[in-house]
C-alpha atoms as a PDB file:
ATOM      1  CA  UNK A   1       0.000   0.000   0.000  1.00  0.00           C
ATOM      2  CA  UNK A   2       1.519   2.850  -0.941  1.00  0.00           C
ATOM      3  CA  UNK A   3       1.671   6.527   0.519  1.00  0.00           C
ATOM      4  CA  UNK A   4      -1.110   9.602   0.172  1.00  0.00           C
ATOM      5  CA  UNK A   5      -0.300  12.909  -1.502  1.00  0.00           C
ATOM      6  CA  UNK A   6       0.329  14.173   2.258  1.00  0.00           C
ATOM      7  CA  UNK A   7       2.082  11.226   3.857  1.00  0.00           C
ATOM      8  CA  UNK A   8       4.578  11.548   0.808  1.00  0.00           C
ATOM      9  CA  UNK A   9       4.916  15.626   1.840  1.00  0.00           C
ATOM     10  CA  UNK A  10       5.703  14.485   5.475  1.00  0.00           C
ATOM     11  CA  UNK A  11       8.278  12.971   4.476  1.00  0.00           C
ATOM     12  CA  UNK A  12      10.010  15.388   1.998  1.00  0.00           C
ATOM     13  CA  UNK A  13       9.522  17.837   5.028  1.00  0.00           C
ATOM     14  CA  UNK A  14      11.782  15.486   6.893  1.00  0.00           C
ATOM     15  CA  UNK A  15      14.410  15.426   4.510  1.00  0.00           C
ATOM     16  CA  UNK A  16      14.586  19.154   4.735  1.00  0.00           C
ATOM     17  CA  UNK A  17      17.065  20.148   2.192  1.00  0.00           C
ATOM     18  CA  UNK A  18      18.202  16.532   1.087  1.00  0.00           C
ATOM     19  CA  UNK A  19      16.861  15.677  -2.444  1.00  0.00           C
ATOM     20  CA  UNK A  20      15.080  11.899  -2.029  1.00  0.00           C
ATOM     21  CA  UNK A  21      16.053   9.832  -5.160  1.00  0.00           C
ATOM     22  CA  UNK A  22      13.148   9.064  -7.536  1.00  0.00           C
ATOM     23  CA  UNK A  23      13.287   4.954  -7.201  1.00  0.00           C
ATOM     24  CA  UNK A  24      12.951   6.222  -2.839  1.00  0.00           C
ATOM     25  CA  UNK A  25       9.903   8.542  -4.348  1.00  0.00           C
ATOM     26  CA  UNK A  26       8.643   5.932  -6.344  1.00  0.00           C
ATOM     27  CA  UNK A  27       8.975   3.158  -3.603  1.00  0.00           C
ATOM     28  CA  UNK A  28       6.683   5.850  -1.011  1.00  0.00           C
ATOM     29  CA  UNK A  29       4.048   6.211  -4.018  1.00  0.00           C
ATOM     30  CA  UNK A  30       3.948   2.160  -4.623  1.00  0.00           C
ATOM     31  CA  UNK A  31       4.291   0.267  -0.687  1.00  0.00           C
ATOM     32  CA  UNK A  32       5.232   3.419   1.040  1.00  0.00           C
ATOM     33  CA  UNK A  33       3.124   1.577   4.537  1.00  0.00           C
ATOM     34  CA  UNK A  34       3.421  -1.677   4.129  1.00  0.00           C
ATOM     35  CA  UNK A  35       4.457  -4.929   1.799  1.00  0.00           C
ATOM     36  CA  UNK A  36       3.068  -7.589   3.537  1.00  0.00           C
ATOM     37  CA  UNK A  37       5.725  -9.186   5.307  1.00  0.00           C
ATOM     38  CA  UNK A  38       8.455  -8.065   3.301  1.00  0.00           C
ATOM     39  CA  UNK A  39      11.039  -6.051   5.860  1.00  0.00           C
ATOM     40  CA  UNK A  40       9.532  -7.663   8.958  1.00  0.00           C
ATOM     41  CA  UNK A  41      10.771  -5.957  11.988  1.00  0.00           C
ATOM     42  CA  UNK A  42      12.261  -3.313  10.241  1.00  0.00           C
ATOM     43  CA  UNK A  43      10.991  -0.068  10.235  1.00  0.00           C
ATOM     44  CA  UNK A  44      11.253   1.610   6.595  1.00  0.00           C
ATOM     45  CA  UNK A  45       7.304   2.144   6.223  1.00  0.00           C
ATOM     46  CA  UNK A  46       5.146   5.579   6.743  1.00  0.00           C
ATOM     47  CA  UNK A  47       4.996   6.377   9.274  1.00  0.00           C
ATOM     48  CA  UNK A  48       7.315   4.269  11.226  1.00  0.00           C
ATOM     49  CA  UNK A  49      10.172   5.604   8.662  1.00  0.00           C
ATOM     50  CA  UNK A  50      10.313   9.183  10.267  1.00  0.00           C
ATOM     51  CA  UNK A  51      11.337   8.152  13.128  1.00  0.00           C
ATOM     52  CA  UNK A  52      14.811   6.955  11.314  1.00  0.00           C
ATOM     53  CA  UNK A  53      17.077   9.785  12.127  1.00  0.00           C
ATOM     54  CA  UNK A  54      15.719   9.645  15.922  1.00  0.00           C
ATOM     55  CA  UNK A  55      17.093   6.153  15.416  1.00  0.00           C
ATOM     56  CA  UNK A  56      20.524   7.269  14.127  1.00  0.00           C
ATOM     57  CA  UNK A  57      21.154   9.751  16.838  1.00  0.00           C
ATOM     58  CA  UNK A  58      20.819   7.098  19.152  1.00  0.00           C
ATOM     59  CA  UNK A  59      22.818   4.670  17.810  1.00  0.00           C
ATOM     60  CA  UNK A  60      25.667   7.636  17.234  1.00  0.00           C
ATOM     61  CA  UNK A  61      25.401   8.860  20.351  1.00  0.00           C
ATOM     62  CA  UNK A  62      26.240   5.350  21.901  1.00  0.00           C
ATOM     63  CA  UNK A  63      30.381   5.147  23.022  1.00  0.00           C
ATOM     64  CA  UNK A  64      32.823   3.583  20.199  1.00  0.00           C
ATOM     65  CA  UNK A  65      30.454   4.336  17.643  1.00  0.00           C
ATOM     66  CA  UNK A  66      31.404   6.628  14.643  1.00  0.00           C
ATOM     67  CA  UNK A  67      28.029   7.194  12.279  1.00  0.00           C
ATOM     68  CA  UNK A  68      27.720  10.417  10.995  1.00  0.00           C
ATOM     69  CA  UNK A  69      24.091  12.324  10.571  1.00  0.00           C
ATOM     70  CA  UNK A  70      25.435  14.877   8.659  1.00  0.00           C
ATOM     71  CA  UNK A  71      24.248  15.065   4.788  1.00  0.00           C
ATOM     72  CA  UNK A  72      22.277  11.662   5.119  1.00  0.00           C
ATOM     73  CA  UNK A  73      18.495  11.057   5.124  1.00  0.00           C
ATOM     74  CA  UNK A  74      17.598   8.020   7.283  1.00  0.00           C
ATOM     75  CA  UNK A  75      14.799   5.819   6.042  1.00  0.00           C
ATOM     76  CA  UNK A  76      14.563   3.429   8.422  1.00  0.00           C
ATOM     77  CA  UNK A  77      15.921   1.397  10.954  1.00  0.00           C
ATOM     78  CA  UNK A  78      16.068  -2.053  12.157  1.00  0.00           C
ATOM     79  CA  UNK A  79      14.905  -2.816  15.833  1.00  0.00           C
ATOM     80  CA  UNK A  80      17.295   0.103  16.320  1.00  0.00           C
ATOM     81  CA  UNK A  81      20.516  -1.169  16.432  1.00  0.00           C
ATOM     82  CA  UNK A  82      20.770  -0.908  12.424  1.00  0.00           C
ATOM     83  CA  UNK A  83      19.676   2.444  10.409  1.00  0.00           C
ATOM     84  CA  UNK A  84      19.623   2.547   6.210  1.00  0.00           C
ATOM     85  CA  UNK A  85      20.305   5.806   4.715  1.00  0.00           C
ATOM     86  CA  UNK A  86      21.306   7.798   1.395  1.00  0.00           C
ATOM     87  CA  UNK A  87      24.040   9.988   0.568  1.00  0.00           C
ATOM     88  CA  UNK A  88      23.857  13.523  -1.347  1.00  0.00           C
ATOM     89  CA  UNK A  89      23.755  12.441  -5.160  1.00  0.00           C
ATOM     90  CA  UNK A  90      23.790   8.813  -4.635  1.00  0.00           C
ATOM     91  CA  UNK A  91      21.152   6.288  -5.478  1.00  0.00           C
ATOM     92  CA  UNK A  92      23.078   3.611  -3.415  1.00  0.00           C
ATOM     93  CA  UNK A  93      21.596   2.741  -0.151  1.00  0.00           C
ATOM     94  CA  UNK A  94      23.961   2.948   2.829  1.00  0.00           C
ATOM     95  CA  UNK A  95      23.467   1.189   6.465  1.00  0.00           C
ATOM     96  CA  UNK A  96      25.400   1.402   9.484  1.00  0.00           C
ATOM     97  CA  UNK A  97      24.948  -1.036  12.392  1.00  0.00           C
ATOM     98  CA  UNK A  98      25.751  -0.764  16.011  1.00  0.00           C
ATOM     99  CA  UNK A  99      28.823  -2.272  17.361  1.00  0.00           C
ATOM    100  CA  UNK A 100      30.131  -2.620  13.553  1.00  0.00           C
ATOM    101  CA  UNK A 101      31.762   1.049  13.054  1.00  0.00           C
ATOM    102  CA  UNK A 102      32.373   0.991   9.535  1.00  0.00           C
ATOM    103  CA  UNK A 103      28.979   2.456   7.276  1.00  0.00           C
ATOM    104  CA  UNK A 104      28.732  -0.208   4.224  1.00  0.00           C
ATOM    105  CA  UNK A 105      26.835   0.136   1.052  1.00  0.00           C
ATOM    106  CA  UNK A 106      23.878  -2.574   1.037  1.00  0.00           C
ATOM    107  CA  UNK A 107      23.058  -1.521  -2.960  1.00  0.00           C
ATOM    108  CA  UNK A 108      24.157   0.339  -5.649  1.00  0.00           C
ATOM    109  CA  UNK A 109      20.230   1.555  -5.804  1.00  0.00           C
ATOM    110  CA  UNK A 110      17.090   1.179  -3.784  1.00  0.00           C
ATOM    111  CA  UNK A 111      15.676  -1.171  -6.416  1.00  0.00           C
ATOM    112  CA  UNK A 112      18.737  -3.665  -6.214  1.00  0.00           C
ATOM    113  CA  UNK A 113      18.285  -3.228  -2.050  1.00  0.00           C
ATOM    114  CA  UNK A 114      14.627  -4.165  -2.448  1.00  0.00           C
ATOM    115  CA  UNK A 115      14.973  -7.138  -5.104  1.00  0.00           C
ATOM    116  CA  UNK A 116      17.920  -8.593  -2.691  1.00  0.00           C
ATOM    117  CA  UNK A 117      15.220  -8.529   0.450  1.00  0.00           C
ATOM    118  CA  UNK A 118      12.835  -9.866  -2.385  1.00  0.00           C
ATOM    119  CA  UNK A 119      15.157 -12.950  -2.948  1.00  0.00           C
ATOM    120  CA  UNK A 120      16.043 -13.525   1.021  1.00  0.00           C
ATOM    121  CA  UNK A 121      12.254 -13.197   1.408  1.00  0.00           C
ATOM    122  CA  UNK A 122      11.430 -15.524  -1.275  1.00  0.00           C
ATOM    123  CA  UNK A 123      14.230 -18.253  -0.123  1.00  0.00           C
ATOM    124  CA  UNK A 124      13.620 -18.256   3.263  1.00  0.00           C
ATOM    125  CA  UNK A 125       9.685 -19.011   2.278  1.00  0.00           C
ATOM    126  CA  UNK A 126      10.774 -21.879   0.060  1.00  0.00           C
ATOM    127  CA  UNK A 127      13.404 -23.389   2.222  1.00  0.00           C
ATOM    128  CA  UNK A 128      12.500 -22.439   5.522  1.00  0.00           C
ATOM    129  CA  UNK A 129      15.351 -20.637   6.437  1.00  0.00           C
ATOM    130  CA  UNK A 130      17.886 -18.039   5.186  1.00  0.00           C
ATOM    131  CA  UNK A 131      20.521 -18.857   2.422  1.00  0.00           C
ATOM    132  CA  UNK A 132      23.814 -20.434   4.370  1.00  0.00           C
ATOM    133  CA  UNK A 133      27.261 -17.895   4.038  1.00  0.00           C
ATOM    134  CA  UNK A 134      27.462 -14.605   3.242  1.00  0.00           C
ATOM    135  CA  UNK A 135      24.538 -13.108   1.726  1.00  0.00           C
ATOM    136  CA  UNK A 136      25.123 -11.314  -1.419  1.00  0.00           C
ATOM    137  CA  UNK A 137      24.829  -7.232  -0.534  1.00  0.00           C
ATOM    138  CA  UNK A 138      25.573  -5.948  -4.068  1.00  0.00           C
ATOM    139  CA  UNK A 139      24.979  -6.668  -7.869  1.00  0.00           C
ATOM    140  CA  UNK A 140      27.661  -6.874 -10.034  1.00  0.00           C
END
């Protein structure tokens, strides 16, 4: 289900200065507040997704950790300890996780971040569990 007119204004108001990408736009318009269970537990849906950078300054604010909030809109967060953002003129999508102080780029675009979760999603339904190893966080 995808986001109203004024949800989608809410959160361009929260981005303040920061120019969203178009697939980000795109993604608000389409399943902005919800995809079934696609991102379960993690909160990158309206109106859960505004509270993102509230999520960021906690995790930077915790000792040892080095995550910048400068020049970054944060989209979402998982269970708090993980937040996703973008960088100024970048389409990639960028997460940072507590404990882990290194930021590392998840995909080189929104749509390659959302058909990865598509796949985990999708082979954890058919087999019952996550793919063994490393997952893969970026397309060739």
């Amino acid at each position: 289900m995808g986001c109203s007119a004024s949800e989608m204004e809410d959160v361009s108001s929260s981005a303040g200065s920061f120019r969203l990408p178009d697939q980000y736009l795109a993604f608000l318009q389409v399943m902005g507040r919800r995809a079934g269970n696609l991102f379960k537990g993690t909160d990158i849906f309206y109106p859960r997704l505004l509270e993102a950078r509230e999520a960021a300054i906690d995790v930077a604010s915790q000792g040892g950790e080095s995550l910048s909030l400068e020049n970054r809109f944060f989209f979402g967060h998982h269970q708090g300890y993980k937040v996703y953002f973008f960088e100024p003129n970048s389409s990639a999508v960028f997460a940072y996780q507590e404990g882990h102080p290194e930021v590392r780029m998840l995909a080189k675009s929104l749509l390659a971040f959302l058909q990865h979760a598509l796949e985990l999603r999708w082979h954890q339904r058919s087999w019952g569990h996550l793919p063994v190893g490393r997952p893969r966080l970026m397309r060739p």
